[in-house]
N, C-alpha and C. Protein backbone atom coordinates (compact mmCIF):
# COMPACT_ATOMS: atom_id res chain seq x y z
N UNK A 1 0.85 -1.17 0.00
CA UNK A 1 0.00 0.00 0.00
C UNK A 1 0.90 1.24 0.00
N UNK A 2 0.65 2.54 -1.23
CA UNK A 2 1.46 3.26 -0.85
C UNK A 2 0.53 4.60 -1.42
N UNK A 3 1.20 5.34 -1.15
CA UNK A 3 0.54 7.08 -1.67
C UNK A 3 1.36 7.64 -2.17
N UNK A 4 1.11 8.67 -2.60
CA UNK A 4 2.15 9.42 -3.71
C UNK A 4 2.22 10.60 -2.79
N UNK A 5 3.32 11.75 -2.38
CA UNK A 5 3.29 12.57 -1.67
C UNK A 5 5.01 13.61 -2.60
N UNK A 6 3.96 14.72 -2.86
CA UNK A 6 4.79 15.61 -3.56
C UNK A 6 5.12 14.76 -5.09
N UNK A 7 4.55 13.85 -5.37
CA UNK A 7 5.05 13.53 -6.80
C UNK A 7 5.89 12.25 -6.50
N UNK A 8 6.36 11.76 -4.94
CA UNK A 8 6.93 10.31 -4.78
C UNK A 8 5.97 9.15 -4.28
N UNK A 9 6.04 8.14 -4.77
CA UNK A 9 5.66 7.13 -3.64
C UNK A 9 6.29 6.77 -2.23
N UNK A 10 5.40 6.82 -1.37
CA UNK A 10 5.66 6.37 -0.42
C UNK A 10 4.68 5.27 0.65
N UNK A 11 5.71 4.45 0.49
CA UNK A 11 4.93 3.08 1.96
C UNK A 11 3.97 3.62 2.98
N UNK A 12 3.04 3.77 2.85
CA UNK A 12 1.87 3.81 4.35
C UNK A 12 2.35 3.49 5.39
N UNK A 13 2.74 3.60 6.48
CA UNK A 13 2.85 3.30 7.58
C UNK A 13 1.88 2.08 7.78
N UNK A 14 2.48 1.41 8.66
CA UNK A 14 1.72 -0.22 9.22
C UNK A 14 0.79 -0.67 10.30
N UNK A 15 0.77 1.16 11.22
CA UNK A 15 -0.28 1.55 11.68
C UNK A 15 -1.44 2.20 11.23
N UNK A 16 -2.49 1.62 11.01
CA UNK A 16 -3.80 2.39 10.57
C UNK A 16 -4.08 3.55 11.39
N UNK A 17 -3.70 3.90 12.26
CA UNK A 17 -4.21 4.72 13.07
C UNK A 17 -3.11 6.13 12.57
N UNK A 18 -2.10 6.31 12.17
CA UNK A 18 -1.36 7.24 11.91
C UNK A 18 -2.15 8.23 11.04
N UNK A 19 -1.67 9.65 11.60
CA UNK A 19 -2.86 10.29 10.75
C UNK A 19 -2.00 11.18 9.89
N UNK A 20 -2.41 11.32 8.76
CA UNK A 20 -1.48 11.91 7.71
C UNK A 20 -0.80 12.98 7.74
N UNK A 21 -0.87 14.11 8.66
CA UNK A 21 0.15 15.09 9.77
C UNK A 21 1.35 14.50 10.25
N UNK A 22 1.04 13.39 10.90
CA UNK A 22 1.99 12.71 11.46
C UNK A 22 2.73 11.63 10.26
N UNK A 23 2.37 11.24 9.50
CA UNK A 23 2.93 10.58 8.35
C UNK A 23 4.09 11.64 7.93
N UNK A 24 2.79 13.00 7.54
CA UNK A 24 4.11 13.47 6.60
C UNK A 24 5.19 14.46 7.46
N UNK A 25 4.95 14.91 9.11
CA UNK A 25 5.94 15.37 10.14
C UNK A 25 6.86 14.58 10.59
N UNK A 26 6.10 13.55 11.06
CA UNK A 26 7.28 12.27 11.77
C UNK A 26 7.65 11.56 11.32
N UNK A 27 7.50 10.91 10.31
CA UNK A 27 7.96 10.01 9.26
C UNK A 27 8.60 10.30 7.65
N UNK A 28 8.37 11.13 7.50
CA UNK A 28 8.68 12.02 6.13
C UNK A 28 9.98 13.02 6.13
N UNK A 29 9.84 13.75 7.23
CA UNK A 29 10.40 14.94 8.00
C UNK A 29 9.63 16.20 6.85
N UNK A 30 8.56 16.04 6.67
CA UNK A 30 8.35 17.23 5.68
C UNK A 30 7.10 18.08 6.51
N UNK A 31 8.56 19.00 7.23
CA UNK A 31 7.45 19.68 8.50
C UNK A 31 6.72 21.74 8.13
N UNK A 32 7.17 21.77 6.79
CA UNK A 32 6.67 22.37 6.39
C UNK A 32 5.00 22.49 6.84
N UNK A 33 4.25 21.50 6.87
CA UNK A 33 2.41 21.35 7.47
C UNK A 33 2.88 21.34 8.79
N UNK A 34 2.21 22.35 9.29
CA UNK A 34 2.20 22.56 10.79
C UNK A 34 1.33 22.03 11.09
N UNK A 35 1.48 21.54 13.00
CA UNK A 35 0.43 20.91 13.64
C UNK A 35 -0.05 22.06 14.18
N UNK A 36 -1.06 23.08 14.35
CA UNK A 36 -1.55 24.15 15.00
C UNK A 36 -2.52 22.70 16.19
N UNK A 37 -3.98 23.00 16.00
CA UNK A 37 -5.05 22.93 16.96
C UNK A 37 -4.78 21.50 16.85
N UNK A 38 -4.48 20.34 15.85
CA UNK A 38 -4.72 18.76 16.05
C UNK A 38 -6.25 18.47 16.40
N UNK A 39 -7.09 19.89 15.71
CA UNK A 39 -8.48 19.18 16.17
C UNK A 39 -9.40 19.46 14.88
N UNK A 40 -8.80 20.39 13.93
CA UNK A 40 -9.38 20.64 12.48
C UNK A 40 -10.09 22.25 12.93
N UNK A 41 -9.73 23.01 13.90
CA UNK A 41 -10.11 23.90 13.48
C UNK A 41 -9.43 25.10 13.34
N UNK A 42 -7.80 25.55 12.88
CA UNK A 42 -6.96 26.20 12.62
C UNK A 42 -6.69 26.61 11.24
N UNK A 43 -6.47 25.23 10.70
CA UNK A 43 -6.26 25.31 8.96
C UNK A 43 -4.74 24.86 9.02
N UNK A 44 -3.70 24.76 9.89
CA UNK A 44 -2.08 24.70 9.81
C UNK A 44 -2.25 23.75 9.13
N UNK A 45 -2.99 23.02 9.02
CA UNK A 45 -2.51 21.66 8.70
C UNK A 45 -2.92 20.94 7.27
N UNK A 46 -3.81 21.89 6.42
CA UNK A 46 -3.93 22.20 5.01
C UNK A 46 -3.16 21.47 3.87
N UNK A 47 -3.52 20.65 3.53
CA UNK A 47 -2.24 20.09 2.18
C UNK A 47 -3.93 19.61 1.02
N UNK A 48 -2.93 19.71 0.22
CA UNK A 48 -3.85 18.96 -0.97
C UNK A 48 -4.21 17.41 -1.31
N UNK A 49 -5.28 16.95 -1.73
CA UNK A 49 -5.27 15.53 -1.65
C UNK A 49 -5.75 15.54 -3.38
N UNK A 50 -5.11 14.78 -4.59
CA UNK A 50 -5.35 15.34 -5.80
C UNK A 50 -6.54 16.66 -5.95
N UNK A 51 -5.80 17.18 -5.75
CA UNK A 51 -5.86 19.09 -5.62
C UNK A 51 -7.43 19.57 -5.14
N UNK A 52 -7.80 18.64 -4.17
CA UNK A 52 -8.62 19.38 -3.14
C UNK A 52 -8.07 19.61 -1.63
N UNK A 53 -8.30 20.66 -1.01
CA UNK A 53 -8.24 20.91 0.47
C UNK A 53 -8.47 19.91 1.42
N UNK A 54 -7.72 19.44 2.27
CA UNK A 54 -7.92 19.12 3.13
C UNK A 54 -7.47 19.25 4.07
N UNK A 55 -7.97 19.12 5.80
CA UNK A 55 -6.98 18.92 6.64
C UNK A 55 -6.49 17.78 7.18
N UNK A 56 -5.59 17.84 7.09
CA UNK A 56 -4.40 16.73 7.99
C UNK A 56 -4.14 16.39 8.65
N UNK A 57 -4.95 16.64 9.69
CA UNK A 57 -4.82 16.04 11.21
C UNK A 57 -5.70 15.59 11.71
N UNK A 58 -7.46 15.31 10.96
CA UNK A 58 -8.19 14.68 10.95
C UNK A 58 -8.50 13.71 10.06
N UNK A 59 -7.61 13.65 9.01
CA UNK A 59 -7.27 12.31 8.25
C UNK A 59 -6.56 11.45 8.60
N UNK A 60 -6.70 9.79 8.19
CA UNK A 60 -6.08 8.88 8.36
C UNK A 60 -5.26 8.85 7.49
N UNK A 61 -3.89 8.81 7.41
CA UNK A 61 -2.80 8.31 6.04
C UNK A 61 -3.61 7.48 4.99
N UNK A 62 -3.98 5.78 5.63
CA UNK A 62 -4.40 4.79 4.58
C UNK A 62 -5.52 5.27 4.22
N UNK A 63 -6.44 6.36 4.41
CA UNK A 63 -7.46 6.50 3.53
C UNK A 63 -7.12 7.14 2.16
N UNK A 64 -6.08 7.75 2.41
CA UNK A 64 -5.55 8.19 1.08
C UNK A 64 -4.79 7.26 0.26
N UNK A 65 -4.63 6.13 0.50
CA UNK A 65 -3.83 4.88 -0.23
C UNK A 65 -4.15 4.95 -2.41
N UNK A 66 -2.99 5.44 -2.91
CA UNK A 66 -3.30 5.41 -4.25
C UNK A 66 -3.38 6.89 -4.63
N UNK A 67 -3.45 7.57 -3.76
CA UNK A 67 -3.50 9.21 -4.11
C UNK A 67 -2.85 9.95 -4.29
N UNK A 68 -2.76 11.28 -4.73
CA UNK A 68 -1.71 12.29 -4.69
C UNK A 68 -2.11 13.34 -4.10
N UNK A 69 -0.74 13.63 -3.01
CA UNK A 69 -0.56 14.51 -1.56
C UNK A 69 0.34 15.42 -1.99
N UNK A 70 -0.24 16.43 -2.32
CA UNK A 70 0.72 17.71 -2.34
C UNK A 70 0.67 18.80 -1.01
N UNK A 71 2.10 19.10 -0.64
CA UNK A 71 2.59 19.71 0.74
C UNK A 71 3.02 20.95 0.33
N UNK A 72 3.31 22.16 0.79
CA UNK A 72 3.91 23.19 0.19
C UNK A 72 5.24 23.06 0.60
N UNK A 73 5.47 21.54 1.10
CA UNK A 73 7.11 21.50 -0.33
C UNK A 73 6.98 21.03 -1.56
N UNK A 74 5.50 20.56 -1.96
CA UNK A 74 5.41 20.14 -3.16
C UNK A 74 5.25 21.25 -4.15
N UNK A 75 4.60 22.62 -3.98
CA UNK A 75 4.29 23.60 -4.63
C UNK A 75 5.70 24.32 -5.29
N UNK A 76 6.93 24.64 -4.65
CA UNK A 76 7.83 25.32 -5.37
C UNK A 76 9.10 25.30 -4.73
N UNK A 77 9.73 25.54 -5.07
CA UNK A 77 11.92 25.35 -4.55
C UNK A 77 11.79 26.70 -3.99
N UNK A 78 12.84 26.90 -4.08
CA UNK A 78 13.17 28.09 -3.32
C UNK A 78 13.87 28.66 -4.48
N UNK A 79 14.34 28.11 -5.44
CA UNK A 79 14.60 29.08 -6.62
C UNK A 79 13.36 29.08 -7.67
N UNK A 80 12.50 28.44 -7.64
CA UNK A 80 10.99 28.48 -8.30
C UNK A 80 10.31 28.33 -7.34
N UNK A 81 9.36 29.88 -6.83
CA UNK A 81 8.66 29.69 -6.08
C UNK A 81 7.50 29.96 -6.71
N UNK A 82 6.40 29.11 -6.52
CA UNK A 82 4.58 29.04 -7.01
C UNK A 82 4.33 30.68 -6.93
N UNK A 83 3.55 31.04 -8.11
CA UNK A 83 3.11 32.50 -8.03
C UNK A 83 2.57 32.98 -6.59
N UNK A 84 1.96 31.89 -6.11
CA UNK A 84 1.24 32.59 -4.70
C UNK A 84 2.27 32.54 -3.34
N UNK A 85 3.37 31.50 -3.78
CA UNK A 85 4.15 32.10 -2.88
C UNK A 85 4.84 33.23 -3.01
N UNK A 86 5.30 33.63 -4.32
CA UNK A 86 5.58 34.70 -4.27
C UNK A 86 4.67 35.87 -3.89
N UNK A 87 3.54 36.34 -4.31
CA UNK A 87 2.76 36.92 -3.74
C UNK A 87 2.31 37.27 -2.21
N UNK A 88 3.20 36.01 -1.79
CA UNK A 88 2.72 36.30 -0.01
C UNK A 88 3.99 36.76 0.72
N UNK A 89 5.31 36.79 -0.13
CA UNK A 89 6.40 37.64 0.19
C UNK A 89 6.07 39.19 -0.60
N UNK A 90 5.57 39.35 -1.49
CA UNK A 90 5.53 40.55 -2.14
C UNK A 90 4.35 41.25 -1.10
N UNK A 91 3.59 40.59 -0.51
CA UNK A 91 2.61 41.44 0.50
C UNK A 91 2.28 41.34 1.76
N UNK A 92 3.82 40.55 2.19
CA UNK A 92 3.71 40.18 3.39
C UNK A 92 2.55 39.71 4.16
N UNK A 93 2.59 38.53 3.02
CA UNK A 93 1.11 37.77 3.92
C UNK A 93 1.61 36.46 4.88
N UNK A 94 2.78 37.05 5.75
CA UNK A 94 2.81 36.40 6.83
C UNK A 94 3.60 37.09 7.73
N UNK A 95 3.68 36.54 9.11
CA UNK A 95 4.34 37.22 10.48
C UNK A 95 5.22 36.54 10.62
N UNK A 96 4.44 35.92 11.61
CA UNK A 96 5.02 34.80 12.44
C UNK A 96 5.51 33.13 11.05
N UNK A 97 4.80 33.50 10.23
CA UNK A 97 4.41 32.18 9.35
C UNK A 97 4.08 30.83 9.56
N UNK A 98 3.72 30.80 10.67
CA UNK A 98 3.39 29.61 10.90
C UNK A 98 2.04 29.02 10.00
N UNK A 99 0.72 29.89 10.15
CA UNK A 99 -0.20 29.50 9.41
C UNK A 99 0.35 29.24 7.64
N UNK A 100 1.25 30.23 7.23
CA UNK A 100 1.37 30.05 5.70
C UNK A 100 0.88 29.58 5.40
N UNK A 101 2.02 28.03 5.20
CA UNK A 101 1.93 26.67 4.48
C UNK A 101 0.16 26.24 4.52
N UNK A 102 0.22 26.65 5.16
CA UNK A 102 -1.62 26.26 5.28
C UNK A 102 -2.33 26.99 4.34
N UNK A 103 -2.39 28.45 4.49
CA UNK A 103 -3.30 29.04 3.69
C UNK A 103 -2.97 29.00 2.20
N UNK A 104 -1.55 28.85 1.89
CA UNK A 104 -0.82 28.78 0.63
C UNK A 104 -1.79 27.59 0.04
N UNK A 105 -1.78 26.67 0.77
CA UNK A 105 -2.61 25.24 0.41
C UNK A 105 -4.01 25.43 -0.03
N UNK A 106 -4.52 26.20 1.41
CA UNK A 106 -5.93 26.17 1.31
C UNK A 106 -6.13 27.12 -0.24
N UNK A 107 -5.66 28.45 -0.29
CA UNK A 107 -5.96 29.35 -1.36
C UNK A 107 -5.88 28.39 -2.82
N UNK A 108 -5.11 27.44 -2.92
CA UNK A 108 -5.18 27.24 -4.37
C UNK A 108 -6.19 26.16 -4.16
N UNK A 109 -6.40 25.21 -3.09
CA UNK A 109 -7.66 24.39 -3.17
C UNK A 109 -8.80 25.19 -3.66
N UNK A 110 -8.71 26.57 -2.76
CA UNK A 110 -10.14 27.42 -3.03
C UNK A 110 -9.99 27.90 -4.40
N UNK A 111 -9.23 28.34 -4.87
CA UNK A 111 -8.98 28.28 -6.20
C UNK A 111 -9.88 27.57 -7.19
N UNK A 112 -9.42 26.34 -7.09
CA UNK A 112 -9.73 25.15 -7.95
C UNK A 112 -11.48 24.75 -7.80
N UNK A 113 -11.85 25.07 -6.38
CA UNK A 113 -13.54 25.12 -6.39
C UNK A 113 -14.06 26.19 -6.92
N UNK A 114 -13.62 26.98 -7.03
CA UNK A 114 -14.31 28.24 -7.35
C UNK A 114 -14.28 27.86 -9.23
N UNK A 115 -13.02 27.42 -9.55
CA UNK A 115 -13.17 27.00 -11.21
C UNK A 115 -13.79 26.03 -11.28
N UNK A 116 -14.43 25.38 -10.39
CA UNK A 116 -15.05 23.90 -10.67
C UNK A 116 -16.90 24.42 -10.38
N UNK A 117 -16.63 25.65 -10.04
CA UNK A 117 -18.02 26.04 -9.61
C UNK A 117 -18.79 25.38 -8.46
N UNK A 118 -17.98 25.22 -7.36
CA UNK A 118 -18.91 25.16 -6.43
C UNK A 118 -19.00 26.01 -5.52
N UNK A 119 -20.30 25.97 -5.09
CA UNK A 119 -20.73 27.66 -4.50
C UNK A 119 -19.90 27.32 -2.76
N UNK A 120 -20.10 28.37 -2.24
CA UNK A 120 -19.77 28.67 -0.75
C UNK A 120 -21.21 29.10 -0.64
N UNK A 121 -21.01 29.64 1.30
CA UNK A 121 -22.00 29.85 1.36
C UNK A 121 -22.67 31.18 1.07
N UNK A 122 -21.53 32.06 0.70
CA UNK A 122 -21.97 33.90 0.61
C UNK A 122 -22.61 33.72 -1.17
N UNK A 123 -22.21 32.88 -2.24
CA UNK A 123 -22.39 32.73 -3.19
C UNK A 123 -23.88 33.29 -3.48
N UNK A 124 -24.03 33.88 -4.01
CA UNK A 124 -25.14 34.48 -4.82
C UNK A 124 -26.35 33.61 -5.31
N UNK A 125 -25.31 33.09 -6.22
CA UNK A 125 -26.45 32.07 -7.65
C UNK A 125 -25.74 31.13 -7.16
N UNK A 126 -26.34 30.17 -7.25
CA UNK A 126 -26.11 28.46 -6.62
C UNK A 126 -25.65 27.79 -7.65
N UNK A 127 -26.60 28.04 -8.78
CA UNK A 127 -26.74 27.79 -10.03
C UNK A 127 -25.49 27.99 -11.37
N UNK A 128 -24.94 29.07 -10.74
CA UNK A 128 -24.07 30.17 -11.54
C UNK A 128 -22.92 28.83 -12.23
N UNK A 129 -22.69 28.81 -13.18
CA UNK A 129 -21.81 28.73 -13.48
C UNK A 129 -20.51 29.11 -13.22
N UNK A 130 -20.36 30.11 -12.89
CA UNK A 130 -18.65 31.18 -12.85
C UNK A 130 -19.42 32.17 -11.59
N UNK A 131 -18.12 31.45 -10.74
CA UNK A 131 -18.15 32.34 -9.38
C UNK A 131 -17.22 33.27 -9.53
N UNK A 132 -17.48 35.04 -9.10
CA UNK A 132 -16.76 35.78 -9.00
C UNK A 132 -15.99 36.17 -7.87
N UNK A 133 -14.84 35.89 -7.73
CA UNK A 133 -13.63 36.00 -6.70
C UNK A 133 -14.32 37.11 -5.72
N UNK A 134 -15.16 37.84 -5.13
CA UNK A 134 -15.12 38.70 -4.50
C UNK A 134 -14.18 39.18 -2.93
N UNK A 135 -14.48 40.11 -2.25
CA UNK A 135 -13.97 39.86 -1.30
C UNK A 135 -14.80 38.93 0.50
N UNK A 136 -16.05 39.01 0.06
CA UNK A 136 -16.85 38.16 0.84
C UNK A 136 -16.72 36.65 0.33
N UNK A 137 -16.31 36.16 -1.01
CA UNK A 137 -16.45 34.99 -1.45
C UNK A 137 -14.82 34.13 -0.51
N UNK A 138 -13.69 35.31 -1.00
CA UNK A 138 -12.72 34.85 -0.69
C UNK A 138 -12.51 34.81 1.01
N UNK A 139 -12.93 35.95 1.79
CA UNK A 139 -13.17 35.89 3.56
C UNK A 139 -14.22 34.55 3.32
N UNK A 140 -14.94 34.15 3.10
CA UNK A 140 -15.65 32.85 3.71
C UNK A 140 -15.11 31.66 3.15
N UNK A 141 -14.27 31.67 2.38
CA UNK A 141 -13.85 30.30 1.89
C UNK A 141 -12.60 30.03 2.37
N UNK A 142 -11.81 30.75 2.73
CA UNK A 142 -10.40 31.08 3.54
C UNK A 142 -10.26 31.05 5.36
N UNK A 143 -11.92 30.86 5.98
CA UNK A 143 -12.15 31.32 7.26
C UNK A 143 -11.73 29.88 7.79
N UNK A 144 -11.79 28.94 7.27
CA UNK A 144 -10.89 27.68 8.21
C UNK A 144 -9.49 28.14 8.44
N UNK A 145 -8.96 28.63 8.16
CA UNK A 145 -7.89 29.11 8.14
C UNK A 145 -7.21 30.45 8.42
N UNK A 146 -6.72 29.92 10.16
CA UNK A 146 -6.95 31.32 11.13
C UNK A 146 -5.17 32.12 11.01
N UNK A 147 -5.55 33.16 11.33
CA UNK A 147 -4.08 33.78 11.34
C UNK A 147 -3.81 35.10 12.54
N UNK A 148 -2.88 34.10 13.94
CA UNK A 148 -2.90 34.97 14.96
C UNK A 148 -2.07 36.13 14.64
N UNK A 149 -1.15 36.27 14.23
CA UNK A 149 -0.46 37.16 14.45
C UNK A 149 -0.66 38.70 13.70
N UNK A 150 -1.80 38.60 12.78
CA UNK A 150 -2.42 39.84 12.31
C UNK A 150 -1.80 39.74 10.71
N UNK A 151 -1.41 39.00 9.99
CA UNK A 151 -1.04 39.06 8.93
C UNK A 151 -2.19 39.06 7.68
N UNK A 152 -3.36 39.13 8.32
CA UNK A 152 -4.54 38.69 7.40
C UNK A 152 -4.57 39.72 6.35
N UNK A 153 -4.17 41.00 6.16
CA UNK A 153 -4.53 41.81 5.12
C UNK A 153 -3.33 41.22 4.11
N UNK A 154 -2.23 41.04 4.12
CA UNK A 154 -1.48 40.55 3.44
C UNK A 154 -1.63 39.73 2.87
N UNK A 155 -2.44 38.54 3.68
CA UNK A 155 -2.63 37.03 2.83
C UNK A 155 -4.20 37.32 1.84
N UNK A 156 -5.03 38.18 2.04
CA UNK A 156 -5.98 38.29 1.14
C UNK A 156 -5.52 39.04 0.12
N UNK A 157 -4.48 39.99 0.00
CA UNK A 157 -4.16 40.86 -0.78
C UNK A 157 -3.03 39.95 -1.87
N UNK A 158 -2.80 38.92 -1.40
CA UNK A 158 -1.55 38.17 -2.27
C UNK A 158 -2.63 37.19 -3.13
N UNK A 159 -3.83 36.76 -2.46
CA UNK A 159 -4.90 35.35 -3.04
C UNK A 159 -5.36 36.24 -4.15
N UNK A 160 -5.75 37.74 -3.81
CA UNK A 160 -6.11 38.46 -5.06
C UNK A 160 -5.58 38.50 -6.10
N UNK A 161 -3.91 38.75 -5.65
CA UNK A 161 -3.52 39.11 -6.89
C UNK A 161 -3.11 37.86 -7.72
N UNK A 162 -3.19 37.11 -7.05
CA UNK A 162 -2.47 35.54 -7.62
C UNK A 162 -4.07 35.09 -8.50
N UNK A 163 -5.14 34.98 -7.59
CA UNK A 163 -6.29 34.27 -8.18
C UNK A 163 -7.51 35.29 -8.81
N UNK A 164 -7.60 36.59 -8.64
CA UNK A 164 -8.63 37.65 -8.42
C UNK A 164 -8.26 38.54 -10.06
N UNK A 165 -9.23 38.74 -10.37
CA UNK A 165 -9.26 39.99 -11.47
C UNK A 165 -8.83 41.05 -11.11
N UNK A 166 -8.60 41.80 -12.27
CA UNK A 166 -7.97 43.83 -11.82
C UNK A 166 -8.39 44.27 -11.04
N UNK A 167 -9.70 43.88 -11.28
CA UNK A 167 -10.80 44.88 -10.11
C UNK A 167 -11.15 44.48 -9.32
N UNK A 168 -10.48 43.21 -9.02
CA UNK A 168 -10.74 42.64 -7.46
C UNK A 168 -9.09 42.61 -6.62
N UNK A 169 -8.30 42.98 -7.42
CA UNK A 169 -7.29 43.36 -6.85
C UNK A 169 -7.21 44.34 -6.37
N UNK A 170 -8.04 45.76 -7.10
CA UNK A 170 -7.94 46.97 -6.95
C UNK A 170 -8.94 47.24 -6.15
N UNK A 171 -10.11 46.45 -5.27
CA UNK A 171 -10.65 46.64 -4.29
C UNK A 171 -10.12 46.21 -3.03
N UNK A 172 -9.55 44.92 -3.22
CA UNK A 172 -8.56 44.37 -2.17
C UNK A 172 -7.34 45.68 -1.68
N UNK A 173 -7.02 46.37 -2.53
CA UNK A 173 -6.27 47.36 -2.15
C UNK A 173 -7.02 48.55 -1.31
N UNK A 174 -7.98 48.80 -0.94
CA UNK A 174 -8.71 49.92 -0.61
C UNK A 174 -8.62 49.42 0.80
């Protein structure tokens, strides 16, 4: 039994009970995913499971058996960094950074729903085809994902410019 994590395979652990935080912290060393709350309601712990959101510390490893686990060491090097990481150094959308790696995660999951069209709950038209990035769309889809140290204008102002139109950049700026 194995999973794919960042683009490798790797052996499942032989405990069922290991939960995929701890797979990919203690066993991996890929401590980039922080453990914040260990109860699912922080967001630190954010990685992708073939490129939806999830958190990681209320998953089991073997339920993901056959899948692909992307970590934000999977997203970019340090000499190629993912547009949105760059964006969150260009607007200092972090402090302390501990949350980052999380929201870095969560934002492109939210990303990818929003192109897949599924509504949140501020969403307008249910129906809509094409959700527009707003700034109520992006505060409610981003709210699992807490940030103590006050860095929050930064990290909405980087999701804009990375995922958001002109004019949702240029309101994010106001």
């Amino acid at each position: 039994m194995s999973i794919t994590i960042n683009g490798n395979p790797v052996d499942l652990p032989g405990d069922p009970r290991v939960s995929l935080l701890d797979l990919l912290r203690e066993d991996l060393h890929l401590t980039g995913t922080k453990k914040g709350c260990n109860q699912g309601a922080c967001g630190a712990c954010t990685v992708l499971v073939d490129g939806e959101r999830i958190l990681s510390c209320l998953a089991l490893a073997v339920q993901y058996e056959g899948r692909e686990v992307t970590t934000i060491e999977g997203l970019g090097t340090t000499g190629d960094l993912h547009p949105l990481q760059r964006a969150f150094v260009e607007h200092d959308g972090f402090q302390c950074g501990y949350c980052t790696p999380g929201q870095i995660c969560s934002a492109i999951g939210m990303a990818a729903e929003i192109g897949r069209g599924v509504p949140s709950h501020v969403t307008g038209d249910l129906a809509a085809t094409t959700i527009a990035l707003s700034h109520d769309e992006l505060r409610e889809r981003m709210s699992g994902n807490l940030c103590r140290c006050g860095a929050h204008n930064g990290i909405v102002d980087a999701i804009f410019e990375t995922f958001g139109e002109g004019e949702l950049q240029a309101e994010a700026a106001e």
